[in-house]
PDB file of N, CA and C in Angstrom:
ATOM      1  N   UNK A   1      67.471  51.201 127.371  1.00  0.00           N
ATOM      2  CA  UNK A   1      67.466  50.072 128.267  1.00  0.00           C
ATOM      3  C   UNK A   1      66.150  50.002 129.031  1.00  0.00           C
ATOM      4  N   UNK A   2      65.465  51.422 129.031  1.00  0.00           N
ATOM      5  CA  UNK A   2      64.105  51.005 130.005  1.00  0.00           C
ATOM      6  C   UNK A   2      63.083  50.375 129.736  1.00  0.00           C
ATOM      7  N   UNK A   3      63.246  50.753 127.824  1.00  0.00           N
ATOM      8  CA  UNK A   3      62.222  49.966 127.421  1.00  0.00           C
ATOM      9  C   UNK A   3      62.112  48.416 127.337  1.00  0.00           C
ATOM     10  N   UNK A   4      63.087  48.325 127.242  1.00  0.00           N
ATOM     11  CA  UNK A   4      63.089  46.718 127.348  1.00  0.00           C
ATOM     12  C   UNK A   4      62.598  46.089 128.568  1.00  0.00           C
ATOM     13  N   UNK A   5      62.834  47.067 129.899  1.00  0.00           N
ATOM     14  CA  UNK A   5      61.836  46.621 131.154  1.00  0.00           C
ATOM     15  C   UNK A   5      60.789  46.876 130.696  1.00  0.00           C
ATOM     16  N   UNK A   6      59.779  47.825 129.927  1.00  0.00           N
ATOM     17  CA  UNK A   6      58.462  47.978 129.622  1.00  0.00           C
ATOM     18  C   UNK A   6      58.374  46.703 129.295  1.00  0.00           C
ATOM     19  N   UNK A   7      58.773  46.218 128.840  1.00  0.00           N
ATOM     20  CA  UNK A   7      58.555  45.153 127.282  1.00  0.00           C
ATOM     21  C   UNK A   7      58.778  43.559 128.409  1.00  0.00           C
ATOM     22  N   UNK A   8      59.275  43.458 129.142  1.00  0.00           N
ATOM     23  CA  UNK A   8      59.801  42.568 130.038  1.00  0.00           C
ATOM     24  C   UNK A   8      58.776  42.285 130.891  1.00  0.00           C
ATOM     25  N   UNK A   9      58.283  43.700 132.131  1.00  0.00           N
ATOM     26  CA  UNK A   9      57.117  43.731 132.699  1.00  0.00           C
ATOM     27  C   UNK A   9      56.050  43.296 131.954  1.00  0.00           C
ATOM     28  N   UNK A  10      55.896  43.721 130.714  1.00  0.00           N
ATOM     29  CA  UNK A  10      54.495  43.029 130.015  1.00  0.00           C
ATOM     30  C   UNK A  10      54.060  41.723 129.828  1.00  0.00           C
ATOM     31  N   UNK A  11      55.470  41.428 129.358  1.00  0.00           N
ATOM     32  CA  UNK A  11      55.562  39.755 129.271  1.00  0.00           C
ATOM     33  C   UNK A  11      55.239  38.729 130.868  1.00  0.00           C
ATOM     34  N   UNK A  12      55.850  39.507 131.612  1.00  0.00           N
ATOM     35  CA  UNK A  12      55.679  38.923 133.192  1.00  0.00           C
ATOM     36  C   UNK A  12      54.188  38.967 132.973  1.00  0.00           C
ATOM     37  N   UNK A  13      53.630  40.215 132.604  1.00  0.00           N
ATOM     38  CA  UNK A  13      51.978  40.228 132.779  1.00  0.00           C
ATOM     39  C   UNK A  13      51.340  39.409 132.412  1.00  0.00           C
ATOM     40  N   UNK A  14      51.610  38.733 131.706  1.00  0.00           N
ATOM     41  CA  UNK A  14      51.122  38.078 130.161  1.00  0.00           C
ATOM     42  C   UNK A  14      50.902  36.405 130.662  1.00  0.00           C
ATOM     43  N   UNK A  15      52.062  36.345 131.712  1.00  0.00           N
ATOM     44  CA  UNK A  15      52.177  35.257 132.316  1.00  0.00           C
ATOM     45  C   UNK A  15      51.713  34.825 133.696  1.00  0.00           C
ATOM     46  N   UNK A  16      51.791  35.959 133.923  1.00  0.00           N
ATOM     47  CA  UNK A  16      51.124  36.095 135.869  1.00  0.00           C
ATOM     48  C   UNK A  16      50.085  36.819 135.539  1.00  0.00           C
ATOM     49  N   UNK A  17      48.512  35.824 136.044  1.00  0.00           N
ATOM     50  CA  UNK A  17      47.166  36.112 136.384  1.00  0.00           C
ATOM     51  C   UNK A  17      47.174  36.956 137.364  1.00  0.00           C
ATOM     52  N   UNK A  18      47.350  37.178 138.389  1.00  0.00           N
ATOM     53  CA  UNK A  18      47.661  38.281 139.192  1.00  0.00           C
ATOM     54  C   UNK A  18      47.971  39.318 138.531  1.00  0.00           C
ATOM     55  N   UNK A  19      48.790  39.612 138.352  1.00  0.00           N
ATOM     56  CA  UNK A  19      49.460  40.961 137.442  1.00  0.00           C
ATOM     57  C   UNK A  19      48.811  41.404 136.102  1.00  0.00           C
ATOM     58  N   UNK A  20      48.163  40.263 135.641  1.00  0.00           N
ATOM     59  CA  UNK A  20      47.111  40.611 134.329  1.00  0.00           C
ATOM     60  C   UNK A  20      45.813  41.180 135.322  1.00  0.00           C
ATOM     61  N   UNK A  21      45.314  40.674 135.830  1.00  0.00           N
ATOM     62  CA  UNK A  21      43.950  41.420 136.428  1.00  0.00           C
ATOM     63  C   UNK A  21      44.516  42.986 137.117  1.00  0.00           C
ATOM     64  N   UNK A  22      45.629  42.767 137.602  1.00  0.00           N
ATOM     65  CA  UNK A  22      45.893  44.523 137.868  1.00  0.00           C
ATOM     66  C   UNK A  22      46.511  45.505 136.803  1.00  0.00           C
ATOM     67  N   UNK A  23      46.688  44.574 135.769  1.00  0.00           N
ATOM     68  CA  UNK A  23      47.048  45.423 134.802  1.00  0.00           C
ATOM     69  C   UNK A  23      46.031  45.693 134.089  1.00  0.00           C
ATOM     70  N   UNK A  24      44.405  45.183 133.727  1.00  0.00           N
ATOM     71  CA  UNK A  24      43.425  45.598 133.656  1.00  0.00           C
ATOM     72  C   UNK A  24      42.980  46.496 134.130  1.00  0.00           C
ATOM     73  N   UNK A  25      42.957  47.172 135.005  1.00  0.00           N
ATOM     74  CA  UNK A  25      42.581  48.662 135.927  1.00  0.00           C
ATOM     75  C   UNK A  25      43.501  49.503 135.555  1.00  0.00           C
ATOM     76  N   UNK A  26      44.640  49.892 134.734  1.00  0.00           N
ATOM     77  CA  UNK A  26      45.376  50.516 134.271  1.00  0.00           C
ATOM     78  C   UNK A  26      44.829  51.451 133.235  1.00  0.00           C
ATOM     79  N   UNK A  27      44.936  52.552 133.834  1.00  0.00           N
ATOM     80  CA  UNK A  27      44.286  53.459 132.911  1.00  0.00           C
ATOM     81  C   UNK A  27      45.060  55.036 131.940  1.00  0.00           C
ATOM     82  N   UNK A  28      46.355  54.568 132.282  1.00  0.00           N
ATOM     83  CA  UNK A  28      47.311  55.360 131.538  1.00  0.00           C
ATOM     84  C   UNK A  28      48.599  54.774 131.802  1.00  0.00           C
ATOM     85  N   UNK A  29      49.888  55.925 131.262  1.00  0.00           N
ATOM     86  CA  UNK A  29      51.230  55.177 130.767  1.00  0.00           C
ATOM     87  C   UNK A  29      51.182  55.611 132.871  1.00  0.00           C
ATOM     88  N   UNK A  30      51.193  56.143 133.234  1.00  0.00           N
ATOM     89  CA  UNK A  30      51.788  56.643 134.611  1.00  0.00           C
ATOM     90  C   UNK A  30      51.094  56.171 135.790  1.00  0.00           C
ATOM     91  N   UNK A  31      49.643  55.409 135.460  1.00  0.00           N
ATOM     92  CA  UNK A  31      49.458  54.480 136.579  1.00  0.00           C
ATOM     93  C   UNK A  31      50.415  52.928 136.132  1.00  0.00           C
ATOM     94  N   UNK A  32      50.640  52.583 134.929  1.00  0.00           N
ATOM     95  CA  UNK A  32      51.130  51.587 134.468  1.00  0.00           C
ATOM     96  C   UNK A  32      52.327  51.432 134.824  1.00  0.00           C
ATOM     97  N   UNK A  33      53.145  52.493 135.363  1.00  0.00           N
ATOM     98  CA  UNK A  33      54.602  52.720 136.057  1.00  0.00           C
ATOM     99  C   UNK A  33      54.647  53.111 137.395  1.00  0.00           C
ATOM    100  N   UNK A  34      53.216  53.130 138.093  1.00  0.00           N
ATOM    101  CA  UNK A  34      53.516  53.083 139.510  1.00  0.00           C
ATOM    102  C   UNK A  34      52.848  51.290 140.058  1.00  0.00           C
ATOM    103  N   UNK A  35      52.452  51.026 138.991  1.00  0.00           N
ATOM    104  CA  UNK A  35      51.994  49.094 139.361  1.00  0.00           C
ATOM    105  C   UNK A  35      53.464  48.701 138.757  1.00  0.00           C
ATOM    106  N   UNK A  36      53.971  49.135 137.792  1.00  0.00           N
ATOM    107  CA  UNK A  36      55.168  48.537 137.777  1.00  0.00           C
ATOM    108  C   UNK A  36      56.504  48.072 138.660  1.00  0.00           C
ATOM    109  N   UNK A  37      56.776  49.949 139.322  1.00  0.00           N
ATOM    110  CA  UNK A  37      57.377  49.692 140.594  1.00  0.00           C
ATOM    111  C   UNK A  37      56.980  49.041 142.087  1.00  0.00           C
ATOM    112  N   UNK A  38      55.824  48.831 141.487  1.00  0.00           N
ATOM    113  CA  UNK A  38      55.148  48.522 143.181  1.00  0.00           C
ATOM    114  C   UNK A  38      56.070  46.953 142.848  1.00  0.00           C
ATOM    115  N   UNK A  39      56.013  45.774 141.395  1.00  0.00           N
ATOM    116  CA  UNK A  39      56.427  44.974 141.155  1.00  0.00           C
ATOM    117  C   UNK A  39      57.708  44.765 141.104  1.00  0.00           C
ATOM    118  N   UNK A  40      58.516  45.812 141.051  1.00  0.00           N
ATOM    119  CA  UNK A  40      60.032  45.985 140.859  1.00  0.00           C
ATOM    120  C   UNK A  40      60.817  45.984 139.502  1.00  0.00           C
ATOM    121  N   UNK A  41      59.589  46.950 138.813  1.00  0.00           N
ATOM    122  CA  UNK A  41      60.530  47.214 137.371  1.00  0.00           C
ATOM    123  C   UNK A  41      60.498  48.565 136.905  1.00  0.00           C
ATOM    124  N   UNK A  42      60.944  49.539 137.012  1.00  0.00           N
ATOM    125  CA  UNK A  42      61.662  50.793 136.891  1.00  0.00           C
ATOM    126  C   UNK A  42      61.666  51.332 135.293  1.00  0.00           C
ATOM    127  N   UNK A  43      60.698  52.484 135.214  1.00  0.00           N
ATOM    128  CA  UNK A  43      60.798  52.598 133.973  1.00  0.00           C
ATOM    129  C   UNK A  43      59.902  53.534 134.083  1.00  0.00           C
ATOM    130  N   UNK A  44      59.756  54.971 133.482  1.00  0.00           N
ATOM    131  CA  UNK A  44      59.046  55.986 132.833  1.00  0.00           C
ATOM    132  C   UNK A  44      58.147  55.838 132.084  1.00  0.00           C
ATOM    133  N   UNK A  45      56.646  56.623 132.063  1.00  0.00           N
ATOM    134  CA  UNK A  45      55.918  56.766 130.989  1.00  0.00           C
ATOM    135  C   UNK A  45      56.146  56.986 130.010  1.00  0.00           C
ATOM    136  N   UNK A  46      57.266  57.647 129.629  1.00  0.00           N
ATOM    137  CA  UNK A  46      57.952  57.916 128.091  1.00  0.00           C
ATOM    138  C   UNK A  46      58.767  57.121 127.771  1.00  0.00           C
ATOM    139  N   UNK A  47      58.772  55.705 128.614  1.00  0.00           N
ATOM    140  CA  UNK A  47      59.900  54.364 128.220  1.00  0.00           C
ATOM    141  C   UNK A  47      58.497  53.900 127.787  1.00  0.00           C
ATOM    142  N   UNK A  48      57.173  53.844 128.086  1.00  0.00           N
ATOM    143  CA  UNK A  48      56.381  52.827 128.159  1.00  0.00           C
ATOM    144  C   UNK A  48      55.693  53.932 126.168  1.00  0.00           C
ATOM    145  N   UNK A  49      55.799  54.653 126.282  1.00  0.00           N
ATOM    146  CA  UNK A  49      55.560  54.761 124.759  1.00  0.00           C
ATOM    147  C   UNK A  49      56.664  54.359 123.807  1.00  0.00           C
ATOM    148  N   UNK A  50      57.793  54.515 124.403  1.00  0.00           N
ATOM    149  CA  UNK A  50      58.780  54.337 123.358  1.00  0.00           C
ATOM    150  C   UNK A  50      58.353  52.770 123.047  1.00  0.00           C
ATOM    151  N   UNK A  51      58.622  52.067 124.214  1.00  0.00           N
ATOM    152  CA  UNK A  51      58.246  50.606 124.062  1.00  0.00           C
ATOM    153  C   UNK A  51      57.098  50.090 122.928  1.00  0.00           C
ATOM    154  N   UNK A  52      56.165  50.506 123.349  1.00  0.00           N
ATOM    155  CA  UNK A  52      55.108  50.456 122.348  1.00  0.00           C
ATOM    156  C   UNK A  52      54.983  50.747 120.647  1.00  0.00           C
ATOM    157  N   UNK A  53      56.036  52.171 120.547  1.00  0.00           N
ATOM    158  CA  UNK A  53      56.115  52.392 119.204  1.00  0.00           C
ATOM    159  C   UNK A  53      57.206  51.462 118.832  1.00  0.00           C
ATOM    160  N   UNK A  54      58.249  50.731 119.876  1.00  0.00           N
ATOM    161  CA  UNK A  54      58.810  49.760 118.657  1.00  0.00           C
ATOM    162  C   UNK A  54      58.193  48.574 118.579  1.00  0.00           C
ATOM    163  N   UNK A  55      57.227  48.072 119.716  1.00  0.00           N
ATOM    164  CA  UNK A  55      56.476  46.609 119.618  1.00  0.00           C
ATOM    165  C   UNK A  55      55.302  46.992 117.991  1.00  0.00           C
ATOM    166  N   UNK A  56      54.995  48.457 117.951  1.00  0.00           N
ATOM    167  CA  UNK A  56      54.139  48.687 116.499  1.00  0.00           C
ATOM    168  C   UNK A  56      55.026  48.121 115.627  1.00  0.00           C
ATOM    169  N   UNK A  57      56.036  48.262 115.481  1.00  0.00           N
ATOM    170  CA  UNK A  57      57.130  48.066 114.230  1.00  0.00           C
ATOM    171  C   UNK A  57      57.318  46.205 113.989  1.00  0.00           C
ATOM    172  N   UNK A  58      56.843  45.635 115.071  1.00  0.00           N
ATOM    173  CA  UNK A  58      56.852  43.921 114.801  1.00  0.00           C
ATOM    174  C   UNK A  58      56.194  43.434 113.734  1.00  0.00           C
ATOM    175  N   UNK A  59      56.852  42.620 113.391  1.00  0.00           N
ATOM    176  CA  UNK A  59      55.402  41.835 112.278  1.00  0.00           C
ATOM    177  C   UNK A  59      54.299  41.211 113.064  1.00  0.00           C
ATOM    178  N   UNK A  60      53.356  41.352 112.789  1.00  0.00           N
ATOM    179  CA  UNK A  60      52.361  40.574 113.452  1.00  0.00           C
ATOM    180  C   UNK A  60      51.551  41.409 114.484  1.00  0.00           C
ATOM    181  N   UNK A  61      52.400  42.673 114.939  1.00  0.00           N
ATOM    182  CA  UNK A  61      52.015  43.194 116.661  1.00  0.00           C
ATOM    183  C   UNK A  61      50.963  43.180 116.105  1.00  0.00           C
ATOM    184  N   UNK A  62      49.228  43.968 115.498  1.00  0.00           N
ATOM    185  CA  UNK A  62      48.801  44.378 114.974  1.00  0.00           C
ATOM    186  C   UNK A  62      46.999  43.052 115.525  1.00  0.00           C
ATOM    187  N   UNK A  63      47.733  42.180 114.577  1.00  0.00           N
ATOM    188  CA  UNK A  63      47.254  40.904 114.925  1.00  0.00           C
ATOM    189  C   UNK A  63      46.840  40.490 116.065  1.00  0.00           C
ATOM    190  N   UNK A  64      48.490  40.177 117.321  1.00  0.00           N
ATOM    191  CA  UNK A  64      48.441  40.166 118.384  1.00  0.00           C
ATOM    192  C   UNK A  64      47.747  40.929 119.497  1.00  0.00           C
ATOM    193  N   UNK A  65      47.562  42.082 118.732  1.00  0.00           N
ATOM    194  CA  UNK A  65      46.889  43.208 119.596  1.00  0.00           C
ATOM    195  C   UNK A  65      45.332  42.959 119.579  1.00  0.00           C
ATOM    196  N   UNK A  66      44.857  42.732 118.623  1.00  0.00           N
ATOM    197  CA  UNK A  66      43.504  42.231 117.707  1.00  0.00           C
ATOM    198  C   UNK A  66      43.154  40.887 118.937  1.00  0.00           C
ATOM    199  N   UNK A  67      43.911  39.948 118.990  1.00  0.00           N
ATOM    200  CA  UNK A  67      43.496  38.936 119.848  1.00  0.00           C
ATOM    201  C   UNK A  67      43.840  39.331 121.339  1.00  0.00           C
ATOM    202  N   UNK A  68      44.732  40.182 121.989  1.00  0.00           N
ATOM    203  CA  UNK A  68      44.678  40.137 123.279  1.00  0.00           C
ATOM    204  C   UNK A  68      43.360  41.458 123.497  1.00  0.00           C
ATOM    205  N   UNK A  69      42.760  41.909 122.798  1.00  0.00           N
ATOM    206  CA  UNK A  69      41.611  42.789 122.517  1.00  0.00           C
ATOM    207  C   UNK A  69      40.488  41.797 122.783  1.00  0.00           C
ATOM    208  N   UNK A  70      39.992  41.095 122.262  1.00  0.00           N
ATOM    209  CA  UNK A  70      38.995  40.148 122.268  1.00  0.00           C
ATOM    210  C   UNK A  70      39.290  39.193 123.143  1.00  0.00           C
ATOM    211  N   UNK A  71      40.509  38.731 123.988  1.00  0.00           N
ATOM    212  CA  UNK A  71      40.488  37.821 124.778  1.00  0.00           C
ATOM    213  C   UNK A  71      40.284  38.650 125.769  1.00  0.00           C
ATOM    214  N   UNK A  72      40.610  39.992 126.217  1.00  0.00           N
ATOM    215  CA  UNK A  72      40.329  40.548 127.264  1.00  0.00           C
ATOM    216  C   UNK A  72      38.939  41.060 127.241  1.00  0.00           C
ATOM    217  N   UNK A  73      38.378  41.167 126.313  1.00  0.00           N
ATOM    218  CA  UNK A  73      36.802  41.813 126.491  1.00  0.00           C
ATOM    219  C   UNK A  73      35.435  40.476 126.230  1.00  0.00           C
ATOM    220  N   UNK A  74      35.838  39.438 125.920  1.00  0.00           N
ATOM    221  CA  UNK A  74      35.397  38.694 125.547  1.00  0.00           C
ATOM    222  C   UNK A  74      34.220  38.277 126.625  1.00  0.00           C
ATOM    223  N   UNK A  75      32.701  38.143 126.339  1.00  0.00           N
ATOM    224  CA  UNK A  75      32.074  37.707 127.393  1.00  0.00           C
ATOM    225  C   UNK A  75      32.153  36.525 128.896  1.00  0.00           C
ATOM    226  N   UNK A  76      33.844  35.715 128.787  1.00  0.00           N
ATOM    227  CA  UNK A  76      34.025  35.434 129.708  1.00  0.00           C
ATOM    228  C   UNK A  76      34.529  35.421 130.738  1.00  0.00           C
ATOM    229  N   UNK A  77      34.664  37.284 130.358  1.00  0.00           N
ATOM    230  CA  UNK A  77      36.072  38.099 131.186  1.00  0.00           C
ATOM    231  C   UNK A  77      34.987  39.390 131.754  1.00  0.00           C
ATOM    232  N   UNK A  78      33.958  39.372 131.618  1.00  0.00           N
ATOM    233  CA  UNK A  78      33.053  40.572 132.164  1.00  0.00           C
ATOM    234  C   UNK A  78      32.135  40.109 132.884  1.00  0.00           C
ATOM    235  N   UNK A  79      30.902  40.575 133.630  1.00  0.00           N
ATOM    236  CA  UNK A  79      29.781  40.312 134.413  1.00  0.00           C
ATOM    237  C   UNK A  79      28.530  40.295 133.721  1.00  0.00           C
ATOM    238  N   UNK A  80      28.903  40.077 132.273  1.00  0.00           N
ATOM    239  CA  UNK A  80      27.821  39.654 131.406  1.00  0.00           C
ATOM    240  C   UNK A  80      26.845  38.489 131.787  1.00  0.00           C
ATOM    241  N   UNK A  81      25.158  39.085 131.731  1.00  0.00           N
ATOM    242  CA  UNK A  81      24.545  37.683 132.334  1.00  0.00           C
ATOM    243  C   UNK A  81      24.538  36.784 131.038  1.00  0.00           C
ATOM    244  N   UNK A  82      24.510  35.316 132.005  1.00  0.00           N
ATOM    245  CA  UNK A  82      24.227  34.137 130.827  1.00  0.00           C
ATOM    246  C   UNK A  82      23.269  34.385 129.601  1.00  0.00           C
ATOM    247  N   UNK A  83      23.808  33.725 128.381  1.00  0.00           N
ATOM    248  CA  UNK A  83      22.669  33.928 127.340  1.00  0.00           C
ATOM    249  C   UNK A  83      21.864  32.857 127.868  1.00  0.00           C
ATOM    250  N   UNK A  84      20.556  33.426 127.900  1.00  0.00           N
ATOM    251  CA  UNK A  84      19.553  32.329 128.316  1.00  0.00           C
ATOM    252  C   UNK A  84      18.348  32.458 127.018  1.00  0.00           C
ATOM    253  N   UNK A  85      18.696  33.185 126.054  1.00  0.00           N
ATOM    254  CA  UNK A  85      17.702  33.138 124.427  1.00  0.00           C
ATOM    255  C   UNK A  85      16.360  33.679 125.040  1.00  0.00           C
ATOM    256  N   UNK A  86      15.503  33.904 123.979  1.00  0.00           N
ATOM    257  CA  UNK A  86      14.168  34.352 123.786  1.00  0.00           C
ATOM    258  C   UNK A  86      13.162  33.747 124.609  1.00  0.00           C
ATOM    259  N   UNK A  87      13.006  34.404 125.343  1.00  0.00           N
ATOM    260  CA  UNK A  87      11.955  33.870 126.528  1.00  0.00           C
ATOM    261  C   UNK A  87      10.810  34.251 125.886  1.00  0.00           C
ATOM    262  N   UNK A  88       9.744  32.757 125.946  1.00  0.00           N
ATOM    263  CA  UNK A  88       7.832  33.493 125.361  1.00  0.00           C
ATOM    264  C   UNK A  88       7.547  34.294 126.254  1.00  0.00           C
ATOM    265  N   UNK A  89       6.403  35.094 125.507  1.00  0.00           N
ATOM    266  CA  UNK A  89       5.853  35.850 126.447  1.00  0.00           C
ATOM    267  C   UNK A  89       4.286  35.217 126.758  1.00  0.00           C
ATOM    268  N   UNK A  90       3.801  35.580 128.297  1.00  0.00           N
ATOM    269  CA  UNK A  90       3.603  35.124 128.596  1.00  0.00           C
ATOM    270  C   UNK A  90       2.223  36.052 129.468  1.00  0.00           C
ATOM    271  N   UNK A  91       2.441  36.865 128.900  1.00  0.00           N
ATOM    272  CA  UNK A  91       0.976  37.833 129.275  1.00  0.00           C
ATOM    273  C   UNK A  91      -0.313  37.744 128.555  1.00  0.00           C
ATOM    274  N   UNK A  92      -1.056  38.470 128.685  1.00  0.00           N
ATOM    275  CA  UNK A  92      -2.551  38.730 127.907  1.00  0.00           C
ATOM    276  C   UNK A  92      -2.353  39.510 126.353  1.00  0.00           C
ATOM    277  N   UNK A  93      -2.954  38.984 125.533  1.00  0.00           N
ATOM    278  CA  UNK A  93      -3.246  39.083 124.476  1.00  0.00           C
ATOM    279  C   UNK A  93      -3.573  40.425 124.337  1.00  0.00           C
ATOM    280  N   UNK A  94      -3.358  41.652 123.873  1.00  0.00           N
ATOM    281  CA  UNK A  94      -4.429  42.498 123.567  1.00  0.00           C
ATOM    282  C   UNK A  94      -5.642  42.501 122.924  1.00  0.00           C
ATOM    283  N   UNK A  95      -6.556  43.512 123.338  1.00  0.00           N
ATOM    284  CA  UNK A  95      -8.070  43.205 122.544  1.00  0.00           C
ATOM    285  C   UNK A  95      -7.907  44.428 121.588  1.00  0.00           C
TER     286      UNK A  95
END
């Protein structure tokens, strides 16, 4: 039953911008279950793997994982500066 709160909380994440940007700073199963309860969903680090090894077993997870990978790292989610292309240069020639 806990996993299905893993699996529940995620989805909340998924949906609430708030809760996605703090679930970005998440850096293991046991900070991921003390932002959980801070939210009010109850569940163990060893619910939050179980969870995971059955979301592996989906068709598609794989995929899905592939795109929430690249939507989260994607240059319009970091402090990447603007592409501003090949600037001339603009110094002295060597002799």
């Amino acid at each position: 039953m806990a996993k299905e709160k893993v699996i529940e909380f995620l989805n909340e994440a998924a949906q609430n911008q708030d809760l996605k940007n703090k679930l970005q700073t998440v850096k293991n199963p046991d900070e991921l279950t003390t932002l959980a309860q801070k939210e009010g969903f109850e569940f163990s680090s060893k619910n939050v793997d179980e969870a995971l090894d059955e979301l592996k077993q989906k068709p598609g997870f794989f995929g899905k994982l592939a795109e929430a990978i690249a939507e989260a790292f994607s240059p319009d989610h970091d402090n990447a500066p603007p592409a501003i292309g090949v600037q001339p240069y603009s110094g002295d020639s060597s002799k």
